[in-house]
PDB file of N, CA and C in Angstrom:
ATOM      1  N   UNK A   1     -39.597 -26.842 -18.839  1.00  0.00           N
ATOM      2  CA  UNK A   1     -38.206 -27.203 -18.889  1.00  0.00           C
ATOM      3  C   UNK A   1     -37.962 -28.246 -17.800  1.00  0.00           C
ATOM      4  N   UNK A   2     -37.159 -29.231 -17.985  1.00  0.00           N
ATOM      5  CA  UNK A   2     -37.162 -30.429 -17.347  1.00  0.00           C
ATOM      6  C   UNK A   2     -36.123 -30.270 -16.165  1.00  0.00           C
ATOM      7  N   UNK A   3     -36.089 -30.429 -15.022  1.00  0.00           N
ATOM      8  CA  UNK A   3     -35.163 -30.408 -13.867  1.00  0.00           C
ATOM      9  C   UNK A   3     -33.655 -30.548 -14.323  1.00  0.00           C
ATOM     10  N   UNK A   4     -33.573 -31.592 -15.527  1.00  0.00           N
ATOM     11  CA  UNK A   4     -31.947 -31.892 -15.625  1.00  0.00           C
ATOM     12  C   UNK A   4     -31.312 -30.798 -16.722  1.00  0.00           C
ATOM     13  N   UNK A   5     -32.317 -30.322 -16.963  1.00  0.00           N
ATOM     14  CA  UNK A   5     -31.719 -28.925 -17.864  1.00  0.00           C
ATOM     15  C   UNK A   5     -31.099 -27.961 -16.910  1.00  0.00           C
ATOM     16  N   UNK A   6     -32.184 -27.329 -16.121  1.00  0.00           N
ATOM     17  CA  UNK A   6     -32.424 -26.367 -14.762  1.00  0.00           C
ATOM     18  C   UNK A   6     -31.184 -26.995 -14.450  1.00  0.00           C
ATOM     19  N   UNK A   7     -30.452 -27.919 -13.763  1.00  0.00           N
ATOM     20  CA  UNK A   7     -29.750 -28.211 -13.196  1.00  0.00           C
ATOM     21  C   UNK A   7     -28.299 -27.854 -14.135  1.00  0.00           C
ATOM     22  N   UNK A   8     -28.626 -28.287 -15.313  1.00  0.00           N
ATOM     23  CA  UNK A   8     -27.629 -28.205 -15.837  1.00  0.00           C
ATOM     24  C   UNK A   8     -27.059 -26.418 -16.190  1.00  0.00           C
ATOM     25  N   UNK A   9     -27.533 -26.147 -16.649  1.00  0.00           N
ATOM     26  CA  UNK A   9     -27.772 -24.856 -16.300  1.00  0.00           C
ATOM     27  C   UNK A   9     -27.153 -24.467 -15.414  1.00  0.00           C
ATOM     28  N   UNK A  10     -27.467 -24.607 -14.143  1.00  0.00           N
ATOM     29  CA  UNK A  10     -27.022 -23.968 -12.969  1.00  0.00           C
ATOM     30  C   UNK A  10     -25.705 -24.524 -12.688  1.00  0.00           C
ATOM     31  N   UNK A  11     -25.247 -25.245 -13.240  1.00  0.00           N
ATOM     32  CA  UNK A  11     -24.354 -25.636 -12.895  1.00  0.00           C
ATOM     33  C   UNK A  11     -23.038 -24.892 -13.650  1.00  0.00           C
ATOM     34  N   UNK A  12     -23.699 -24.552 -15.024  1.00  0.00           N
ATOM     35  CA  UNK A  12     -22.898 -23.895 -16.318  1.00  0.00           C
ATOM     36  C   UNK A  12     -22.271 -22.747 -15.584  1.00  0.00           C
ATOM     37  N   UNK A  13     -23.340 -22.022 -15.390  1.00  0.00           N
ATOM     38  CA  UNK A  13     -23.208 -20.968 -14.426  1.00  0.00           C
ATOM     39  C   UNK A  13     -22.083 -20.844 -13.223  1.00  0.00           C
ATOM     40  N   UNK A  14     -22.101 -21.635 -12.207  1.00  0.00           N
ATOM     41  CA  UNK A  14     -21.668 -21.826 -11.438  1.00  0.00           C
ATOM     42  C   UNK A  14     -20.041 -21.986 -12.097  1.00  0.00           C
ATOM     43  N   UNK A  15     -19.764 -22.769 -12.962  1.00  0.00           N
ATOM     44  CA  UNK A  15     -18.619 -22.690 -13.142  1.00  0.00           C
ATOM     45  C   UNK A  15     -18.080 -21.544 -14.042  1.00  0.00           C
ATOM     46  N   UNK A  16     -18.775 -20.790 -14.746  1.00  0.00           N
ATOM     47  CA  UNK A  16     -18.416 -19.807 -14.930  1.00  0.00           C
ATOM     48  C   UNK A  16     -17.864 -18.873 -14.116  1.00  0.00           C
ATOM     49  N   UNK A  17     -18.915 -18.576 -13.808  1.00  0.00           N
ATOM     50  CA  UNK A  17     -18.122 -17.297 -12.413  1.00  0.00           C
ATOM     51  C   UNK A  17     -17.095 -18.496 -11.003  1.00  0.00           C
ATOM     52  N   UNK A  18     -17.185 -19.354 -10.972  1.00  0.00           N
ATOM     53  CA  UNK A  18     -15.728 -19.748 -10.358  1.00  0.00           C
ATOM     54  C   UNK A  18     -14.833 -19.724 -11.653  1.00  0.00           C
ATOM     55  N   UNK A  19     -14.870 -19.919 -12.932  1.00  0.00           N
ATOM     56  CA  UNK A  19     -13.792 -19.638 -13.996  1.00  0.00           C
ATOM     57  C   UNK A  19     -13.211 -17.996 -13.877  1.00  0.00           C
ATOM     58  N   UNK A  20     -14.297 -17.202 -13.623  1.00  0.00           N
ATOM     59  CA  UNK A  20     -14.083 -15.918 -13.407  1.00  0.00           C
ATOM     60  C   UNK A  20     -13.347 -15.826 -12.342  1.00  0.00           C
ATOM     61  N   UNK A  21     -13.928 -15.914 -11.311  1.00  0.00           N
ATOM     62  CA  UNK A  21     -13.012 -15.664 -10.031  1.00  0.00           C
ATOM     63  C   UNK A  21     -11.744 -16.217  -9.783  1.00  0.00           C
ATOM     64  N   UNK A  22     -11.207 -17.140 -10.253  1.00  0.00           N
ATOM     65  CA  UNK A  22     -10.084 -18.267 -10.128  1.00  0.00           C
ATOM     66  C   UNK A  22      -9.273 -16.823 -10.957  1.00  0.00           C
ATOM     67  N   UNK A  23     -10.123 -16.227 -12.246  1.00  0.00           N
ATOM     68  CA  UNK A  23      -9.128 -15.268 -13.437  1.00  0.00           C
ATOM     69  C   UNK A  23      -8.770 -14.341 -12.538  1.00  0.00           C
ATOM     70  N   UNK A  24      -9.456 -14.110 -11.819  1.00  0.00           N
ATOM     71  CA  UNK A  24      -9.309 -12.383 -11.139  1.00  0.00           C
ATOM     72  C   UNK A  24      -8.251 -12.650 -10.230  1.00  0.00           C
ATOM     73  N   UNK A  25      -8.402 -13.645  -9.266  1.00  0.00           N
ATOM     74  CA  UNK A  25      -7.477 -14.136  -8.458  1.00  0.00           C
ATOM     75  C   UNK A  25      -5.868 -13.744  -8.628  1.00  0.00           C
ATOM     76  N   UNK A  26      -6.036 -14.633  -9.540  1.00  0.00           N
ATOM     77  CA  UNK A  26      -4.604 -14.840 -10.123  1.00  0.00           C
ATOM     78  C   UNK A  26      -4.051 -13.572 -10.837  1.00  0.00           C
ATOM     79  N   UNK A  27      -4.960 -12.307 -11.622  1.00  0.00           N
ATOM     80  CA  UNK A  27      -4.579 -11.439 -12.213  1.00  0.00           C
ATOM     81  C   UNK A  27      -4.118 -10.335 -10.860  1.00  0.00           C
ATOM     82  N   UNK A  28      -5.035 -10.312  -9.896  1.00  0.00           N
ATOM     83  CA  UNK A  28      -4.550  -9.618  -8.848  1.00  0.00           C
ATOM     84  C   UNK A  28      -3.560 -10.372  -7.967  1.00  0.00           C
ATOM     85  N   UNK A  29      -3.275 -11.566  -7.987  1.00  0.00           N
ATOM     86  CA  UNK A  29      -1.565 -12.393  -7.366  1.00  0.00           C
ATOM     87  C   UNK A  29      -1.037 -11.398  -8.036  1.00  0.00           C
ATOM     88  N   UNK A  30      -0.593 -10.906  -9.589  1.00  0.00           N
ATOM     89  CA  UNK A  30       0.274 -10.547 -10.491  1.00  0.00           C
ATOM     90  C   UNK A  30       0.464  -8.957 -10.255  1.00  0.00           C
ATOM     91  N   UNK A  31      -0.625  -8.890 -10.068  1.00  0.00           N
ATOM     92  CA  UNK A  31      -0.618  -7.250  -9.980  1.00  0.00           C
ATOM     93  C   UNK A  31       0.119  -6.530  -8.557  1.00  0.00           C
ATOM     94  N   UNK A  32      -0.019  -7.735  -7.148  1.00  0.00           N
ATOM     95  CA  UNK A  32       0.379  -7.275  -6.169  1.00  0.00           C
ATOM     96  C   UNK A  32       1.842  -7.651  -6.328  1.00  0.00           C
ATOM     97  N   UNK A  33       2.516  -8.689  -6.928  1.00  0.00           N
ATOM     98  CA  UNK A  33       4.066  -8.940  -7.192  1.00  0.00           C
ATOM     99  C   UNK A  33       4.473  -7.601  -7.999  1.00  0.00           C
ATOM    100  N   UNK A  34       3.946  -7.320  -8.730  1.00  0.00           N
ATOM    101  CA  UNK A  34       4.328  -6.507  -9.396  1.00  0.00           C
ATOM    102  C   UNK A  34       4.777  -4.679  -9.149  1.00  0.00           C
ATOM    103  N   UNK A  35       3.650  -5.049  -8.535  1.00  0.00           N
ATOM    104  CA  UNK A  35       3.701  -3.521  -7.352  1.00  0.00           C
ATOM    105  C   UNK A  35       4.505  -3.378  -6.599  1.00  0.00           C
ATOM    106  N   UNK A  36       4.677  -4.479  -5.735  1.00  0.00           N
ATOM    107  CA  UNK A  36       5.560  -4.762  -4.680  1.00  0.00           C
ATOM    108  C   UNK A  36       7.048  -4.783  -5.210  1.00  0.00           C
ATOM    109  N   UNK A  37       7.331  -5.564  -6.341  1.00  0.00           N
ATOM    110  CA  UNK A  37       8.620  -5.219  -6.939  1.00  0.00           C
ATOM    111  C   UNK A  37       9.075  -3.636  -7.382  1.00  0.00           C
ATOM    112  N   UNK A  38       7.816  -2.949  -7.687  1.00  0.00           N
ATOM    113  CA  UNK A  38       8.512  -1.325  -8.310  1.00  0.00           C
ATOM    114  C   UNK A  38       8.688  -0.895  -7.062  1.00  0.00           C
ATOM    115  N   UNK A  39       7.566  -0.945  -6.115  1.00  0.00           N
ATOM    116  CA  UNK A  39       7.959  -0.146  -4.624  1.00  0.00           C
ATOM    117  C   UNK A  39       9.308  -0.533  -4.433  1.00  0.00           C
ATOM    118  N   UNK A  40      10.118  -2.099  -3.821  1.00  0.00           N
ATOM    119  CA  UNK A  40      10.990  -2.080  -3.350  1.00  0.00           C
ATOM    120  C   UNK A  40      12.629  -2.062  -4.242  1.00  0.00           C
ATOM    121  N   UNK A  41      11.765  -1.797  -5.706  1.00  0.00           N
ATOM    122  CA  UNK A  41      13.262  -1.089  -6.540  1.00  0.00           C
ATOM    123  C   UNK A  41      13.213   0.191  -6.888  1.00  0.00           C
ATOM    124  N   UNK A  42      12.400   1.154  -6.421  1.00  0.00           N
ATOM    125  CA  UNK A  42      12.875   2.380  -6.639  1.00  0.00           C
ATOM    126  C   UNK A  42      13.108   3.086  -5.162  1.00  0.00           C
ATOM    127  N   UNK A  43      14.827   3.771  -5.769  1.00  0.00           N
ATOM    128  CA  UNK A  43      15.529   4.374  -4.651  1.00  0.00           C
ATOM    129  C   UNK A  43      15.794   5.867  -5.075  1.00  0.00           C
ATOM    130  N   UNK A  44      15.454   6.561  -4.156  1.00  0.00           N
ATOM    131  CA  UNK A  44      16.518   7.604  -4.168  1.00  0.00           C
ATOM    132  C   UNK A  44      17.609   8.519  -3.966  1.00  0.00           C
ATOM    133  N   UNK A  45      18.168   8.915  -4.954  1.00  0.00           N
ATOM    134  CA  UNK A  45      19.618   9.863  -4.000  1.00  0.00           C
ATOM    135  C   UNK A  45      19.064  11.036  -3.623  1.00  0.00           C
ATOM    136  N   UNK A  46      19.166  11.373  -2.290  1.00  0.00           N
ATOM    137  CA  UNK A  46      19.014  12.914  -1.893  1.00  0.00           C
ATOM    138  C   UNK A  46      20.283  13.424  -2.626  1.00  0.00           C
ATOM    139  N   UNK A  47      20.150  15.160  -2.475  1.00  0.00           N
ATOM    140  CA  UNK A  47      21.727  15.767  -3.077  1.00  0.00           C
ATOM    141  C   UNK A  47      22.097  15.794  -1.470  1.00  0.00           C
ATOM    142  N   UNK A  48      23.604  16.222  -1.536  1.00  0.00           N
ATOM    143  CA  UNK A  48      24.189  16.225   0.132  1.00  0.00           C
ATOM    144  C   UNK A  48      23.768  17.772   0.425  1.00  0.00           C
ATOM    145  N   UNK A  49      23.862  17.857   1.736  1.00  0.00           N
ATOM    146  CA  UNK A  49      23.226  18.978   2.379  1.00  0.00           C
ATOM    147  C   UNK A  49      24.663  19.585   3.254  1.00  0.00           C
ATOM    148  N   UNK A  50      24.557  20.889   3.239  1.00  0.00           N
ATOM    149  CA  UNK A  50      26.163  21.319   3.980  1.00  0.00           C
ATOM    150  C   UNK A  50      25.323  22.426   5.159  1.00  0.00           C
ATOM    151  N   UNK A  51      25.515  21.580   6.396  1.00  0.00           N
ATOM    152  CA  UNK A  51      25.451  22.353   7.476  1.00  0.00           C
ATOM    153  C   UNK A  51      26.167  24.312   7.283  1.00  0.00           C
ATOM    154  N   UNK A  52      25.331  25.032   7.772  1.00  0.00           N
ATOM    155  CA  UNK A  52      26.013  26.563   7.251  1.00  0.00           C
ATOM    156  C   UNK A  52      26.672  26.733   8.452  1.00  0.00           C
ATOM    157  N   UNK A  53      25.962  26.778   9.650  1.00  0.00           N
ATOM    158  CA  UNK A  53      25.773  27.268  10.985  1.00  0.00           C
ATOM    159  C   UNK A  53      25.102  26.489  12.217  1.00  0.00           C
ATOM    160  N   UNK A  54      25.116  26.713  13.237  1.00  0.00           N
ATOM    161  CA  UNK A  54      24.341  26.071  14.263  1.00  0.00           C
ATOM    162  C   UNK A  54      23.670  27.583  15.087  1.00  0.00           C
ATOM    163  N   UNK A  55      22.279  26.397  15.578  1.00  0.00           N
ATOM    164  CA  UNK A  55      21.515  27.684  16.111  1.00  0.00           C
ATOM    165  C   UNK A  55      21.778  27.670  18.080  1.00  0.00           C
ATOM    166  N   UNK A  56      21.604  28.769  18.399  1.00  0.00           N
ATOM    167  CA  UNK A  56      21.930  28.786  19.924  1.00  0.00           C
ATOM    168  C   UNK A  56      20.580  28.212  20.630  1.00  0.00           C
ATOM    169  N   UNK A  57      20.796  27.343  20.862  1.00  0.00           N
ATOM    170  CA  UNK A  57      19.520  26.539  21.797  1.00  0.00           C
ATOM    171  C   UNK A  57      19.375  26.916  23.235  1.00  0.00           C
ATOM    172  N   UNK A  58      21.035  27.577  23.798  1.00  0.00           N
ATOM    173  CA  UNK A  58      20.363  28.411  25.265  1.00  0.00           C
ATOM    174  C   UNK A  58      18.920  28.349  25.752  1.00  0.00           C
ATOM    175  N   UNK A  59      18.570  29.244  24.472  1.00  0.00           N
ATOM    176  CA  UNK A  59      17.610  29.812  25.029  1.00  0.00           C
ATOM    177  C   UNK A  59      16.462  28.751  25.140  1.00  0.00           C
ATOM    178  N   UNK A  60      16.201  27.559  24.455  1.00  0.00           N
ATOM    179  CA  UNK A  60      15.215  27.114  24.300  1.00  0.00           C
ATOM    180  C   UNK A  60      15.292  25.627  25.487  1.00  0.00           C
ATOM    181  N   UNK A  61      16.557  25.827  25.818  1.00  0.00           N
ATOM    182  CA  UNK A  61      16.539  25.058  27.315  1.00  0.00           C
ATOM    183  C   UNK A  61      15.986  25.664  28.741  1.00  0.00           C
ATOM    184  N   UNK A  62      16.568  27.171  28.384  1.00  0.00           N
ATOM    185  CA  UNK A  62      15.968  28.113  29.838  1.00  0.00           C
ATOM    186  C   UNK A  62      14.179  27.537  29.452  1.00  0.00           C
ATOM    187  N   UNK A  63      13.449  28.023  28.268  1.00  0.00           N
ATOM    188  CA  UNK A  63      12.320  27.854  28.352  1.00  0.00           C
ATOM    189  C   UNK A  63      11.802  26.498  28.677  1.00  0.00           C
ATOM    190  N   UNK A  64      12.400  25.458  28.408  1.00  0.00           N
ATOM    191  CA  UNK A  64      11.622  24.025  28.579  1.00  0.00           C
ATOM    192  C   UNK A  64      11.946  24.106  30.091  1.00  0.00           C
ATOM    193  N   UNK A  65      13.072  24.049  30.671  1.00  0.00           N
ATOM    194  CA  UNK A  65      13.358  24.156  32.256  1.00  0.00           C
ATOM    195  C   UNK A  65      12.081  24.921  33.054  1.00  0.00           C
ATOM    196  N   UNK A  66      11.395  26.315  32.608  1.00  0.00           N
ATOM    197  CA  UNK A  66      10.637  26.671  33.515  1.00  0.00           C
ATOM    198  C   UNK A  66       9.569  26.276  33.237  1.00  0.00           C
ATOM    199  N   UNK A  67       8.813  25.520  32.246  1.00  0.00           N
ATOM    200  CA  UNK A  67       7.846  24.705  31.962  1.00  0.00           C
ATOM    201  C   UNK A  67       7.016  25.641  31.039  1.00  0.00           C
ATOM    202  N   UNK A  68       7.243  27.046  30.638  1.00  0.00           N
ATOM    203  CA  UNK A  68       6.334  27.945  29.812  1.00  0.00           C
ATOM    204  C   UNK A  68       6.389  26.656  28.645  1.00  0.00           C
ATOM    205  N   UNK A  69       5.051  27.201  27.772  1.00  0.00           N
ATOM    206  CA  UNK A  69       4.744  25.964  26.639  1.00  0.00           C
ATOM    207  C   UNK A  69       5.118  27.368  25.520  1.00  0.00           C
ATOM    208  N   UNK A  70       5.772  26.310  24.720  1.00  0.00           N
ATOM    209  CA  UNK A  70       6.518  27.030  23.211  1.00  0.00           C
ATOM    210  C   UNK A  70       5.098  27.305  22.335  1.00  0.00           C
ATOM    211  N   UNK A  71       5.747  28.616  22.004  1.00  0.00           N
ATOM    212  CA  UNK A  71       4.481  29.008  20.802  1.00  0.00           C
ATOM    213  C   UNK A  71       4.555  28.584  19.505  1.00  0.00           C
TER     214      UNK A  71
END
């Protein structure tokens, strides 16, 4: 086989897989817009939350004050 075949050849090649890669490229540009758009349009409503009571923390100031470590 004559060098300008070989060459040619390799060259076929070569632009193939840069045809490939240029595809992938661009299919993953699309894929990260795309993602990125559902992440920053989906929201949610919490339901509201109704305080019942409050807890007495007294106690959990005496303990940080004498330095005992909380269990």
């Amino acid at each position: 086989m004559s060098t300008a075949i070989r060459l040619a050849i390799a060259l076929a090649v070569a632009a193939a897989l840069a045809a490939g890669w240029v595809y992938a490229e661009g299919q993953s540009r699309v894929a990260v817009h795309a993602s990125s758009g559902a992440i920053n349009a989906t929201y949610v409503t919490l339901p509201r939350v109704e305080v019942v009571g409050r807890r007495d923390t007294s106690g959990i100031a005496k303990v940080a004050a004498s330095g005992a470590a909380a269990l």
